[in-house]
Protein backbone atom coordinates (compact mmCIF):
# COMPACT_ATOMS: atom_id res chain seq x y z
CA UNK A 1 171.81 216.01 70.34
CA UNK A 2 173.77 215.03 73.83
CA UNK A 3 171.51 217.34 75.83
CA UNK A 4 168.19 215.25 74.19
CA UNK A 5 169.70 211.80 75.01
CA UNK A 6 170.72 213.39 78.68
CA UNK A 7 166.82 214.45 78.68
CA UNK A 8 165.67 210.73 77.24
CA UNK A 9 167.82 209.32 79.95
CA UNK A 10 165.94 211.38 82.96
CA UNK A 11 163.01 210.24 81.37
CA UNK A 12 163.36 206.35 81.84
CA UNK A 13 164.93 207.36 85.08
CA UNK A 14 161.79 208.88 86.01
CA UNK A 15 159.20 206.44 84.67
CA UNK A 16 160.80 203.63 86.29
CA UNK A 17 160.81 205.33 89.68
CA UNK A 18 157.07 206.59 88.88
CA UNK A 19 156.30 202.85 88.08
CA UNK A 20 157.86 201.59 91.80
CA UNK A 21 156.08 204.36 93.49
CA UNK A 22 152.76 203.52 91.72
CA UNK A 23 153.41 199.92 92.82
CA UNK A 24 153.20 201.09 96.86
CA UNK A 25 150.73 203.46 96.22
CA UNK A 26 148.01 200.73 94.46
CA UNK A 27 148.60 198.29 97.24
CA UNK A 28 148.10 201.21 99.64
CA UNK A 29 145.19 201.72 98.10
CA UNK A 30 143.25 198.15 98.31
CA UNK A 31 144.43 198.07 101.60
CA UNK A 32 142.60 201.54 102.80
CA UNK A 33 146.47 202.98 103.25
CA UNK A 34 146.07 206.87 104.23
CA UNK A 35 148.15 208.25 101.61
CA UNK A 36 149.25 211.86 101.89
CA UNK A 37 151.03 212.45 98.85
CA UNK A 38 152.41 210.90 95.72
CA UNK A 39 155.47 212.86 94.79
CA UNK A 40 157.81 212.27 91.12
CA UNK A 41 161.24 214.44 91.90
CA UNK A 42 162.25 216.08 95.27
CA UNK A 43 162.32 219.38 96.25
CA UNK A 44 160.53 222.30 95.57
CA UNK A 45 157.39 221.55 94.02
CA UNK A 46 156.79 223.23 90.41
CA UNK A 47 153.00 221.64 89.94
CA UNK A 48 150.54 220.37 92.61
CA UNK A 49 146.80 219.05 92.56
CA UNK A 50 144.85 218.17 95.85
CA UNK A 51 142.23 215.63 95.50
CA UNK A 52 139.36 217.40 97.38
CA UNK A 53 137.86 214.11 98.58
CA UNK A 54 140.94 212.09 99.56
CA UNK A 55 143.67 215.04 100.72
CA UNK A 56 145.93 213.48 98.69
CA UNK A 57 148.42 215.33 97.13
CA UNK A 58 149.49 215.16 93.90
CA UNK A 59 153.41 216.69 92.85
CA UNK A 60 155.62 216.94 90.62
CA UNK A 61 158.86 218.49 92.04
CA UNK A 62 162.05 220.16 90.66
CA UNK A 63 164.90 217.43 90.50
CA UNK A 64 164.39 214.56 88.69
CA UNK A 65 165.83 212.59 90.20
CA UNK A 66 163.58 209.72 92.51
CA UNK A 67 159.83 210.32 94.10
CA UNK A 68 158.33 209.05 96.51
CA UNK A 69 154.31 207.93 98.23
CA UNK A 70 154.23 209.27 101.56
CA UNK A 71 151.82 207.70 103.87
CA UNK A 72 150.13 208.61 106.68
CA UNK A 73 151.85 207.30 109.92
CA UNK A 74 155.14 205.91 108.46
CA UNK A 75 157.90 206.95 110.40
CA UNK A 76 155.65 208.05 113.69
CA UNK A 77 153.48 206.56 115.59
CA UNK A 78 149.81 207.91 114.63
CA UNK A 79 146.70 207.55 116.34
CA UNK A 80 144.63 207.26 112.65
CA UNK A 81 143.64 203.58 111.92
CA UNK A 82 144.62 204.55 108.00
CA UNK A 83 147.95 205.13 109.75
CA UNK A 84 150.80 202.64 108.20
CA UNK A 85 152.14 201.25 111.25
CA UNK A 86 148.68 200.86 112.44
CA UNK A 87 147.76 198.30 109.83
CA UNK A 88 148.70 194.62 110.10
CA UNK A 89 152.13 193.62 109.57
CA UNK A 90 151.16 191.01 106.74
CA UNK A 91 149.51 194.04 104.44
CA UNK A 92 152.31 196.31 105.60
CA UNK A 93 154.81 194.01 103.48
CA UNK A 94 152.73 193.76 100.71
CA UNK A 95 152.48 197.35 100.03
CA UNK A 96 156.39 197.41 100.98
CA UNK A 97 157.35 194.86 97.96
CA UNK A 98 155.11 196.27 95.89
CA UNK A 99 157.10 198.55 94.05
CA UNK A 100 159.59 195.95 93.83
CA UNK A 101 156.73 193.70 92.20
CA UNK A 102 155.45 196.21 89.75
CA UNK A 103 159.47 197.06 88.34
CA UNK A 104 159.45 193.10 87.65
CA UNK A 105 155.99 193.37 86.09
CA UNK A 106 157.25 196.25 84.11
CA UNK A 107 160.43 194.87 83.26
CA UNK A 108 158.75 191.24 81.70
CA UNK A 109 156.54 193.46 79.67
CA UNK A 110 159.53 195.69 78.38
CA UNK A 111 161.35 192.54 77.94
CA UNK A 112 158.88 190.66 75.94
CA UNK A 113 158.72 194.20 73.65
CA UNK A 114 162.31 194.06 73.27
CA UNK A 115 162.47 190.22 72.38
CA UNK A 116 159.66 190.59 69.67
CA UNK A 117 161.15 193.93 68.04
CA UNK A 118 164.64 192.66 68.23
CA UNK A 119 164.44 188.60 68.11
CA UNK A 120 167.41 186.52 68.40
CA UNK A 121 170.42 184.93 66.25
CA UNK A 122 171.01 181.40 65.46
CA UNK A 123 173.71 179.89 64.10
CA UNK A 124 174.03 178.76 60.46
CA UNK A 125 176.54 176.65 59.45
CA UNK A 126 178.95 178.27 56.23
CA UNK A 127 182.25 176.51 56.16
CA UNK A 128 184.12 173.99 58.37
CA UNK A 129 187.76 173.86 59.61
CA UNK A 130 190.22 171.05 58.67
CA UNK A 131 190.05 167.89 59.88
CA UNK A 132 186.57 168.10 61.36
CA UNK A 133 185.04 165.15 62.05
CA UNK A 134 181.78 166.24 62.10
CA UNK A 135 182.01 167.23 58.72
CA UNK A 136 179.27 165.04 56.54
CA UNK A 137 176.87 165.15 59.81
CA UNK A 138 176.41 168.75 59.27
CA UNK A 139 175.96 170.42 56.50
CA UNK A 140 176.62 173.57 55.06
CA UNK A 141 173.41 176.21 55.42
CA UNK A 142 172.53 174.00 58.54
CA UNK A 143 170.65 176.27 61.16
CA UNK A 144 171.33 175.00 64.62
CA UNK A 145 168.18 176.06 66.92
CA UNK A 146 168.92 173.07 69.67
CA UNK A 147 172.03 171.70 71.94
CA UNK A 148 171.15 168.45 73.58
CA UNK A 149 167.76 169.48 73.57
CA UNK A 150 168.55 173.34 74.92
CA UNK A 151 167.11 175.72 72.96
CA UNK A 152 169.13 178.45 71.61
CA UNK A 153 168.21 181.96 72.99
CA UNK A 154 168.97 185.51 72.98
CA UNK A 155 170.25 184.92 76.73
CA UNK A 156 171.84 181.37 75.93
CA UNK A 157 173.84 181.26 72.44
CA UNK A 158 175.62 178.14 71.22
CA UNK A 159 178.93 178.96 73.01
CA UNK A 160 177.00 179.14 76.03
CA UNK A 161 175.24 175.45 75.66
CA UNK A 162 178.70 173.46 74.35
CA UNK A 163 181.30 175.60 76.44
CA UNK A 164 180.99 172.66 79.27
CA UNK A 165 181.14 169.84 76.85
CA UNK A 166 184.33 168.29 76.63
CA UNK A 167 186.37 166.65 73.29
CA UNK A 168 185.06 163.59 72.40
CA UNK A 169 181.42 163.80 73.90
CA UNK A 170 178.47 163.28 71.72
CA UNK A 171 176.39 165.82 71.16
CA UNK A 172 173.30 166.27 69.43
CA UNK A 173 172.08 168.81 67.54
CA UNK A 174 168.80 169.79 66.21
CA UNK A 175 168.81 171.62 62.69
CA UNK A 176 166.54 173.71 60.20
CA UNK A 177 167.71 171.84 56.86
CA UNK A 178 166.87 172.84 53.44
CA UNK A 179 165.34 169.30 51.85
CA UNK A 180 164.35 169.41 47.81
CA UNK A 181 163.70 173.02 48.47
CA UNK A 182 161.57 172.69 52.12
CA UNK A 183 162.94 173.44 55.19
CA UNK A 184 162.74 170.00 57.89
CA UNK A 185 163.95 169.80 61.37
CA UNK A 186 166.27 167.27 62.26
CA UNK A 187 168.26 165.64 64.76
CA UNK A 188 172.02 165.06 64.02
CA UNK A 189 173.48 162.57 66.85
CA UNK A 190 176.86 161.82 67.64
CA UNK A 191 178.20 165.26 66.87
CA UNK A 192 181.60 165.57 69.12
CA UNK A 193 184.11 168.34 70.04
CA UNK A 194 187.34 168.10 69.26
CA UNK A 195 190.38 169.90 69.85
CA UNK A 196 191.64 172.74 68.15
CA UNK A 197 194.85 174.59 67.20
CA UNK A 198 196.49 177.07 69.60
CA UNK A 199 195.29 179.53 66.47
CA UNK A 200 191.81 179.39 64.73
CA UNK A 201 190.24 181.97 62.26
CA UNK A 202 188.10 184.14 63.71
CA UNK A 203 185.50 185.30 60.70
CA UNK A 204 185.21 185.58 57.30
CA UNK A 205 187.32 188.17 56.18
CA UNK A 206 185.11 189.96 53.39
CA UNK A 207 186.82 193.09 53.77
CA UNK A 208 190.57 191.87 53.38
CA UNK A 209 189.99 189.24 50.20
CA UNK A 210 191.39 192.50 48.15
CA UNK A 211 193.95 193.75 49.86
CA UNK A 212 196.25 190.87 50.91
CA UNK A 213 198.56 189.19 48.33
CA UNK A 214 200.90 186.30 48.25
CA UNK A 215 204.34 186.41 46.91
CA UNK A 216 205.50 183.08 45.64
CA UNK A 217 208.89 181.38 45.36
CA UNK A 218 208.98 182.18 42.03
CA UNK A 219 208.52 185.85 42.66
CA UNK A 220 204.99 186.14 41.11
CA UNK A 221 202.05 187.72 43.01
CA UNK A 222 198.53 185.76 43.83
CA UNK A 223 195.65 187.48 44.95
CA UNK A 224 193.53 185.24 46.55
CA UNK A 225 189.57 184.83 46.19
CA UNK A 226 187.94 184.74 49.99
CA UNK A 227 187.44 181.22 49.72
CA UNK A 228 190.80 180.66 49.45
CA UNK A 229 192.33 183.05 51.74
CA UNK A 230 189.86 181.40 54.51
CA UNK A 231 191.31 178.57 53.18
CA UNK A 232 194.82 179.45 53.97
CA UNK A 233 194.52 181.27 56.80
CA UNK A 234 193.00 178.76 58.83
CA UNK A 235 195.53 176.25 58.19
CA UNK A 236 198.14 178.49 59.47
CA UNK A 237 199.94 175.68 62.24
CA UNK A 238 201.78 176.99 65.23
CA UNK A 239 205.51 176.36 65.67
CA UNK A 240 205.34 174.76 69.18
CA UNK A 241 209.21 176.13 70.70
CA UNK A 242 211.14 174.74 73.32
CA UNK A 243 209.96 176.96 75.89
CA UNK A 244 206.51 175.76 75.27
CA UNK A 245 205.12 178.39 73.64
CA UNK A 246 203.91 178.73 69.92
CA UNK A 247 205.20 181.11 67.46
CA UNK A 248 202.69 183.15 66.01
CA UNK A 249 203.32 181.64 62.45
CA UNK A 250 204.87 179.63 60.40
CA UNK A 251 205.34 180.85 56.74
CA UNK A 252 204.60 177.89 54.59
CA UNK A 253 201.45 176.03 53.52
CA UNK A 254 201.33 172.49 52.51
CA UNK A 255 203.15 169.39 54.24
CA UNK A 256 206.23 167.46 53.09
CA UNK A 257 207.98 168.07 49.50
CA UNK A 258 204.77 170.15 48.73
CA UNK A 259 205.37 172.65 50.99
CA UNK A 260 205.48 175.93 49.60
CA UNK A 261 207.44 179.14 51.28
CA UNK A 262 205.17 181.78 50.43
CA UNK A 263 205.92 185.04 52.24
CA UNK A 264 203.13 187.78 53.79
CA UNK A 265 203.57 190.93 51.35
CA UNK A 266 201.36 193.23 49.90
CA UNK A 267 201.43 194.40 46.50
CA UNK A 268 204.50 196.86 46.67
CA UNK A 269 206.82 193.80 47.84
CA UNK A 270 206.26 195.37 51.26
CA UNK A 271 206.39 192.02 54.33
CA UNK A 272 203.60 192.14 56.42
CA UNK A 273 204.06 191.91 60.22
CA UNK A 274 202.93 188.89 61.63
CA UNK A 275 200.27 191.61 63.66
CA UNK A 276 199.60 192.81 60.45
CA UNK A 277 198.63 189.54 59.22
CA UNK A 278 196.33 188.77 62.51
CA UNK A 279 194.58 192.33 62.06
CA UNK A 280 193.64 191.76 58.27
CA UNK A 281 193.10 188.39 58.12
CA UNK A 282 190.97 188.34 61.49
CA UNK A 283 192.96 185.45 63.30
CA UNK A 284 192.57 185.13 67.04
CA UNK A 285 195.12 184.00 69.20
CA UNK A 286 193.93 181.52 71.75
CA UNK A 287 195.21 178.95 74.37
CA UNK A 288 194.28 175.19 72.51
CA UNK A 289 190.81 174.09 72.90
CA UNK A 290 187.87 172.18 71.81
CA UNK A 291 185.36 173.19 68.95
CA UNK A 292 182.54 171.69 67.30
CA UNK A 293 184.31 173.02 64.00
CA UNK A 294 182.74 174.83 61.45
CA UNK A 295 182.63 178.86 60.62
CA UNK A 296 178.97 180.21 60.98
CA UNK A 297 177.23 182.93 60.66
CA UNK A 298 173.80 184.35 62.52
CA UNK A 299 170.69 184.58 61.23
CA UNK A 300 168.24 186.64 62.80
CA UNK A 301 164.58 184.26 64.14
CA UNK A 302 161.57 185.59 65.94
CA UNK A 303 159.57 184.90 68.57
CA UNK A 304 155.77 185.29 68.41
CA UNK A 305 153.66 186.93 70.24
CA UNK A 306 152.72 184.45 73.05
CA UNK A 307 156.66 182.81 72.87
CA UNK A 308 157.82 186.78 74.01
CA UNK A 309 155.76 186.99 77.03
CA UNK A 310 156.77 183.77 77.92
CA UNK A 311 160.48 183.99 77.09
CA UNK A 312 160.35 187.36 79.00
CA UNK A 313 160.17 185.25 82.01
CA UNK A 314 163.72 183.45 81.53
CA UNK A 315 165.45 186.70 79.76
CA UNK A 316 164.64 188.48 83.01
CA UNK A 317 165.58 185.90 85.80
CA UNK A 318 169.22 185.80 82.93
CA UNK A 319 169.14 189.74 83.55
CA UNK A 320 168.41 189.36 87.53
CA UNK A 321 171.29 186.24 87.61
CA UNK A 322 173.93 189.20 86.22
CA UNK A 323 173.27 191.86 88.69
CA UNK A 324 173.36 189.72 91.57
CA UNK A 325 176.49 188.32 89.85
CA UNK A 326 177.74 191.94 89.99
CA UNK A 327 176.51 192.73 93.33
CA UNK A 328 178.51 189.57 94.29
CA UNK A 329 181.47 190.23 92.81
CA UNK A 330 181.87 193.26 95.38
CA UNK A 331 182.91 190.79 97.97
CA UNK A 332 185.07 188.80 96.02
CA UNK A 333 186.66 191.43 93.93
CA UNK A 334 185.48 190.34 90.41
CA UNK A 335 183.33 193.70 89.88
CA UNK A 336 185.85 196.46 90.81
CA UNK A 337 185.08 200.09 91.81
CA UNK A 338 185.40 201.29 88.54
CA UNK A 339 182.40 199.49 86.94
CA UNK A 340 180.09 200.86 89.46
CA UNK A 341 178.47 204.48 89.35
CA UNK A 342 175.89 206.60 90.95
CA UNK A 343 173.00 208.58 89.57
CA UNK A 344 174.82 210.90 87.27
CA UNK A 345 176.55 207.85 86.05
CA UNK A 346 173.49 206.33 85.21
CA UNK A 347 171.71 208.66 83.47
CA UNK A 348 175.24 209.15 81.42
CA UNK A 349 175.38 205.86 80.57
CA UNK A 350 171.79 205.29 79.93
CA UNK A 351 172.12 208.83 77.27
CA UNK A 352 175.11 206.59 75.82
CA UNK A 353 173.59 203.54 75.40
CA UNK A 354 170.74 205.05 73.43
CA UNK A 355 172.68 207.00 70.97
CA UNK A 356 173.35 203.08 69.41
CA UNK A 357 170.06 202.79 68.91
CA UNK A 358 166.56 201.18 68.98
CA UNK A 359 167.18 198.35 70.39
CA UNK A 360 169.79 198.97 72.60
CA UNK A 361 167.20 201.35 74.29
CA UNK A 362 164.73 198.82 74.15
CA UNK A 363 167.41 196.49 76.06
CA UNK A 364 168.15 199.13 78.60
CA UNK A 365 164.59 198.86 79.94
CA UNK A 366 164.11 195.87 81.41
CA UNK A 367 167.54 195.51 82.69
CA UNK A 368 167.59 199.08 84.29
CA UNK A 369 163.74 197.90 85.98
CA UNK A 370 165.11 194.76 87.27
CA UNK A 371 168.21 196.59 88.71
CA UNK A 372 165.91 198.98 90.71
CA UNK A 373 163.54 196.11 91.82
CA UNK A 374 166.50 194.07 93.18
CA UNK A 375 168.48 197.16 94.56
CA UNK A 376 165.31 197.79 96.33
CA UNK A 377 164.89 195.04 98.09
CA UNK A 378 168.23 194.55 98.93
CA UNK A 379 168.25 194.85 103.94
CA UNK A 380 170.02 198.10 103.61
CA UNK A 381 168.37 200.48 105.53
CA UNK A 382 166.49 203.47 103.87
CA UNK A 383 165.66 200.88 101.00
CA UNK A 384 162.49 198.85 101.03
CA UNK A 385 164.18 196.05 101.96
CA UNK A 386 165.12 197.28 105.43
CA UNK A 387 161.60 198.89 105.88
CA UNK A 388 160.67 194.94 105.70
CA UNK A 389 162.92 193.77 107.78
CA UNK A 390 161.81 195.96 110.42
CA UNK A 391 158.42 194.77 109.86
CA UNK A 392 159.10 191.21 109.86
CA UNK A 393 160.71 191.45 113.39
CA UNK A 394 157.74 193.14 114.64
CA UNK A 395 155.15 190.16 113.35
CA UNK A 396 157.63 187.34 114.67
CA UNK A 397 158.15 189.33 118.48
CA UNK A 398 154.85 190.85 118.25
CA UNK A 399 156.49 193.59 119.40
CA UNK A 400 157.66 196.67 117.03
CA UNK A 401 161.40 197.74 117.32
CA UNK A 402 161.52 201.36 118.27
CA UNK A 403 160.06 203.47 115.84
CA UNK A 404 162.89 206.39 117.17
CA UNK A 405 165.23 204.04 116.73
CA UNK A 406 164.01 202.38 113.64
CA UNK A 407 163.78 206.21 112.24
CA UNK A 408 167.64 206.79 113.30
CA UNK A 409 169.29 203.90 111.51
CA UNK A 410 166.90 204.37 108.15
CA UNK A 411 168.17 208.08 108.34
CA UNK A 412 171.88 207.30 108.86
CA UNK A 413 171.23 204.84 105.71
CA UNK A 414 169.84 207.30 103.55
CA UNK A 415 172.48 209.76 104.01
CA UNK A 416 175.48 206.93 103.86
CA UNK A 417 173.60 205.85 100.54
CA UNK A 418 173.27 209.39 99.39
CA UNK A 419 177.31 209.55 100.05
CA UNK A 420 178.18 206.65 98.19
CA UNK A 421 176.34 207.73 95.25
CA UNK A 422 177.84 210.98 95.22
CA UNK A 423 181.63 209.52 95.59
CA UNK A 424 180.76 207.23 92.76
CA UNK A 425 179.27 210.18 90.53
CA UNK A 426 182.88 212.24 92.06
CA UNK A 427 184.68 209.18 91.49
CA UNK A 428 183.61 208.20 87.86
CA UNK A 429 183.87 211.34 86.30
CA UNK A 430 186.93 213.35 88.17
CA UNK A 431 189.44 210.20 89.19
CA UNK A 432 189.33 207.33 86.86
């Protein structure tokens, strides 16, 4: 089963490299480029057809592993006039970004397949926490689709559009509300954050509201329904200690006389640890903080037909706004060594992802074609990038930079490129 995800992996490799090269080899095309071959793999060739009228050759070569459209004239100078460096500088770049272009076109249509199949979550309101003052405003089987006007997306979630918005600001919230049996959108104003505990509840815990009992003062045992486990749990208050910190719990519920010292232990009489307690009960630890304060839940919404294409647009520039985050973060030390990988890597990762399934494959898509477009265009020399570069300094100085010279520093980039991706590969596998 490994091998055929390995094999599915080298696949999308290869179609997304056969989509870039397609990209040059179209714009080559309008432009009356002299192409001499269009190549998916290197090295040895295992099939080849000749177009009789053209010359061009057609390959498909032993590793898997990139390809490539090899015009006439590219890295020489070449008396032809289908010759590339013989063409004008301004159709020169266009055939250059083209295989950039046609990984963007490929990954918005991926994209838009993806957000159709999979759709997105919203938030539906189930419970609230104590003390919430929005409690009233909202109701319960609320389903929030708008922050201040912000629509909720796959690519911006509810976290995402309040995480700015500090306690005591108004907010206002659109909502899909159940009225006399029909569903009505309205707008809630005056909706605020507030702050929280140093603890909150994470989730409901539907898989716990069996196996955690309370033993009472008296010495009886309650099991409690969910409802009032959530109940309990989340009004677990910290003991704030004179160091400043919080202890994880304090053992009593209630306030005052009513206070009751009811102690964490299963069935046998056994304590639970207070870790224990956070694993089966779902608690979070957290640092105090502001929350709109209710428990939710997602339910799943589509997108149309027309809505995916155009929401491919956003999900894609979200996608291209991570790598470049990534790429980024190699100057300022947020992305370390370890998260990076080369080919190998890749294709490992890519096998791995789609063992989770459909739609995590569907996901990998577009991300993995807007990766290659932006690595691609990145000035590093050997890339396309570079090649324009080069190009662009000829048009301004009407004068070419040396194509000897031009050749030397694209070939000391390829093989500096090729080494990095192998000591990723080397370093991935064999030292981390």
């Amino acid at each position: 089963m490994n091998v055929l995800y390995i094999i599915l992996a080298l696949v999308v490799l290869m179609v997304l490299i056969t989509v870039h090269e397609t990209g040059h080899y179209i714009a080559g095309k309008i432009f009356g480029f002299k192409i001499n071959e269009f190549a998916i793999g290197f090295g040895p060739k295992i099939y080849k057809h000749v177009n009789k009228k053209t010359g061009e050759v057609f390959s498909i070569r032993a590793l898997p592993l990139g390809g490539f459209c090899a015009f006439e004239g590219e890295d020489e100078e070449n008396p032809s006039p289908g010759a590339f460096n013989n063409q004008k500088p301004w159709k020169r770049l266009i055939v250059l970004v083209s295989g950039v272009m046609f990984n963007f076109i490929f990954g918005i249509i991926t994209a838009a397949i993806f957000l159709m199949v999979n759709g997105y979550a919203q938030p539906m309101v189930v419970d609230f926490s104590p003390n919430n003052p929005n409690n009233g405003i909202l109701l319960e089987n609320d389903i929030i689709t708008h922050v201040n006007g912000k629509s909720i997306e796959i690519y911006r979630d509810l976290n995402a559009l309040t995480k700015k918005i500090e306690a005591g600001e108004n907010i206002t919230l659109t909502v899909i509300r159940d009225v006399d049996g029909e569903q009505q959108i309205i707008e809630l104003e005056g909706i605020q954050k507030y702050k929280t505990e140093a603890f909150f509840f994470a989730g409901t815990p539907y898989e716990t509201k069996d196996k955690v009992y309370f033993k009472q003062v008296d010495g009886s045992f309650v099991k409690l329904s969910e409802k009032e486990f959530r109940e309990a749990v989340i009004n677990i208050k910290p003991t704030l200690k004179e160091d400043g910190t919080y202890e994880k719990f304090t053992h009593y519920f209630g306030e005052g006389e009513s206070k009751t010292a009811t102690f964490y232990k299963d069935a046998a009489g056994t304590p639970y640890t207070d870790d224990e307690i956070i694993k089966l009960a779902g608690i979070s630890l957290a640092t105090p903080s502001t929350s709109i304060g209710f428990v939710m839940m997602n339910v799943q919404a589509r997108y149309g037909f027309f809505e995916c294409l155009l929401k491919a647009w956003p999900f894609c520039f979200y996608i291209c706004g991570l790598i470049l985050s990534a790429l980024g973060g190699l100057f300022t030390g947020a992305t370390k060594i370890s998260e990076l990988g080369g080919t190998v890597t890749a294709i490992s990762q890519i096998a791995e992802v789609s063992k989770i399934g459909f739609s995590s494959f569907l996901l990998l898509l577009p991300m993995l074609s807007m990766n290659l477009a932006l690595f691609n265009i990145l000035p590093i020399p050997a890339l396309d990038g570079a090649h324009c570069v080069f190009v662009l300094i000829e048009w301004i100085f009407r004068k070419p930079v040396p194509r000897k010279i031009e050749n030397i520093i694209n070939t000391v980039g390829l093989f500096v490129l090729l080494g990095l991706v192998v000591f990723l590969d080397i370093y991935h596998f064999f030292i981390l």
